[in-house]
Protein backbone atom coordinates (compact mmCIF):
# COMPACT_ATOMS: atom_id res chain seq x y z
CA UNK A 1 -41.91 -45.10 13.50
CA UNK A 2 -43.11 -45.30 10.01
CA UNK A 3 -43.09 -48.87 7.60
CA UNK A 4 -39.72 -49.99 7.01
CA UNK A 5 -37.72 -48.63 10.09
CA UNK A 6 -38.12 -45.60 8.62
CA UNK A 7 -37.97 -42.59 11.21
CA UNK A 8 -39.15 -39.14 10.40
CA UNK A 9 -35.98 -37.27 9.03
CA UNK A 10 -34.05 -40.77 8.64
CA UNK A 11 -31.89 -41.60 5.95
CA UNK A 12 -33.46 -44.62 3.57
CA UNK A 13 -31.78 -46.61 1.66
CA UNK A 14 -31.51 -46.11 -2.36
CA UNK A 15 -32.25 -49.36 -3.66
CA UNK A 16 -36.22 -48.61 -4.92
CA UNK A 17 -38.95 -49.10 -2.97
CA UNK A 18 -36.68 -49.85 0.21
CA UNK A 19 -37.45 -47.50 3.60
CA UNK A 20 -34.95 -49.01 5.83
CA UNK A 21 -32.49 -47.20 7.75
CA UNK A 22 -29.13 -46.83 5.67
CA UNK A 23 -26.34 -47.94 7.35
CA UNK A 24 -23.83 -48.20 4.27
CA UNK A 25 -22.67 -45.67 1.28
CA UNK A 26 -22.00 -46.91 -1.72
CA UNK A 27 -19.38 -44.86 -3.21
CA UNK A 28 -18.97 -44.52 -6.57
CA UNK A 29 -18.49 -43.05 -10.40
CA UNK A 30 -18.84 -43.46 -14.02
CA UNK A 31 -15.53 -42.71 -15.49
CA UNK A 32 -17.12 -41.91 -18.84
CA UNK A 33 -18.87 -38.95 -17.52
CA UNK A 34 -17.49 -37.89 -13.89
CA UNK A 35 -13.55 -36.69 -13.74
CA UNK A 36 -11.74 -39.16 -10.95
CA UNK A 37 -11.91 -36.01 -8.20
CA UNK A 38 -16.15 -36.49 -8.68
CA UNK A 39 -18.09 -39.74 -6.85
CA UNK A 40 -21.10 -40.09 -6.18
CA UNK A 41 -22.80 -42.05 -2.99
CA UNK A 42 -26.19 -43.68 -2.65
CA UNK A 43 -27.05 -45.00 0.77
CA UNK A 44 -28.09 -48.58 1.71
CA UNK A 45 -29.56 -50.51 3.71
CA UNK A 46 -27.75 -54.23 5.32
CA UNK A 47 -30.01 -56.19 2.68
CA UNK A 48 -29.05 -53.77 -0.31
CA UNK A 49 -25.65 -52.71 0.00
CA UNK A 50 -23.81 -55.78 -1.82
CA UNK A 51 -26.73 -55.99 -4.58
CA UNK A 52 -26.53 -51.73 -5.40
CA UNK A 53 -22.40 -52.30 -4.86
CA UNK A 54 -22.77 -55.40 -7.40
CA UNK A 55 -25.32 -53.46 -9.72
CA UNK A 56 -22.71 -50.51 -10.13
CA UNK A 57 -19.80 -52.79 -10.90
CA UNK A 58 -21.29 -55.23 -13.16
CA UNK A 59 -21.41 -51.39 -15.41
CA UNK A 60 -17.29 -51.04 -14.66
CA UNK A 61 -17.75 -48.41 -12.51
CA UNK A 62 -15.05 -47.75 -9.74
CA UNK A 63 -17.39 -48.11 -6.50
CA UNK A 64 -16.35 -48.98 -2.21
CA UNK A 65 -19.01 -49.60 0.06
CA UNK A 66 -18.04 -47.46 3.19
CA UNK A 67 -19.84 -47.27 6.89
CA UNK A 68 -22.81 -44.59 7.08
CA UNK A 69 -23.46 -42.87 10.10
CA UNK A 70 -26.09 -40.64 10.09
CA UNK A 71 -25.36 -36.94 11.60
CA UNK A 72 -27.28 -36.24 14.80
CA UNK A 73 -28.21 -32.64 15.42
CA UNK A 74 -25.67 -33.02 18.32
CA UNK A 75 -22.65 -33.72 15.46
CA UNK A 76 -23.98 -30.96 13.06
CA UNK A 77 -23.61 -28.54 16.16
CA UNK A 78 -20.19 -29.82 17.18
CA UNK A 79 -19.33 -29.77 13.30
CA UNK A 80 -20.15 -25.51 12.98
CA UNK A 81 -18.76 -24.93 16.19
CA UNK A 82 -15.62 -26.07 14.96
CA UNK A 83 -16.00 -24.66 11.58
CA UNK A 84 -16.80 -21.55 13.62
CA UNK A 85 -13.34 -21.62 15.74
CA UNK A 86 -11.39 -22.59 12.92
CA UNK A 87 -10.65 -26.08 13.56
């Protein structure tokens, strides 16, 4: 395990200098700049997610916070063999 939580091929959080494991996505947009079909997500950490959610809206940007589950190699594998089969 590396410093933070932070295992090889994890998924840190986005709020800087953080190396925790993400474990929320904080979706969101700027509607000066990205149509309402384009959002964007950083990834966060328990500590993080309401301060990056809070940084984002104090700017008026449309942003949820929404449950991140990493993909194991097992779900990327299920995931093409569908794709693969159609489904």
């Amino acid at each position: 395990m590396l410093g933070g939580g932070q295992e090889p091929g994890g998924t840190p959080c986005s709020r800087a200098g953080c190396r925790a494991d993400a474990s929320w996505q904080v979706i969101w947009r700027n509607p000066r700049i990205h149509t309402a079909d384009r959002r964007k997500v950083w990834l966060a950490c328990d500590e993080h997610a309401e301060y990056l959610r809070d940084y984002l809206a104090a700017r008026d940007f449309p942003v949820e916070l929404a449950p991140f589950a990493p993909q194991t190699d097992a779900t990327q594998d299920s995931l093409r063999h569908a794709a693969a089969e159609g489904g």
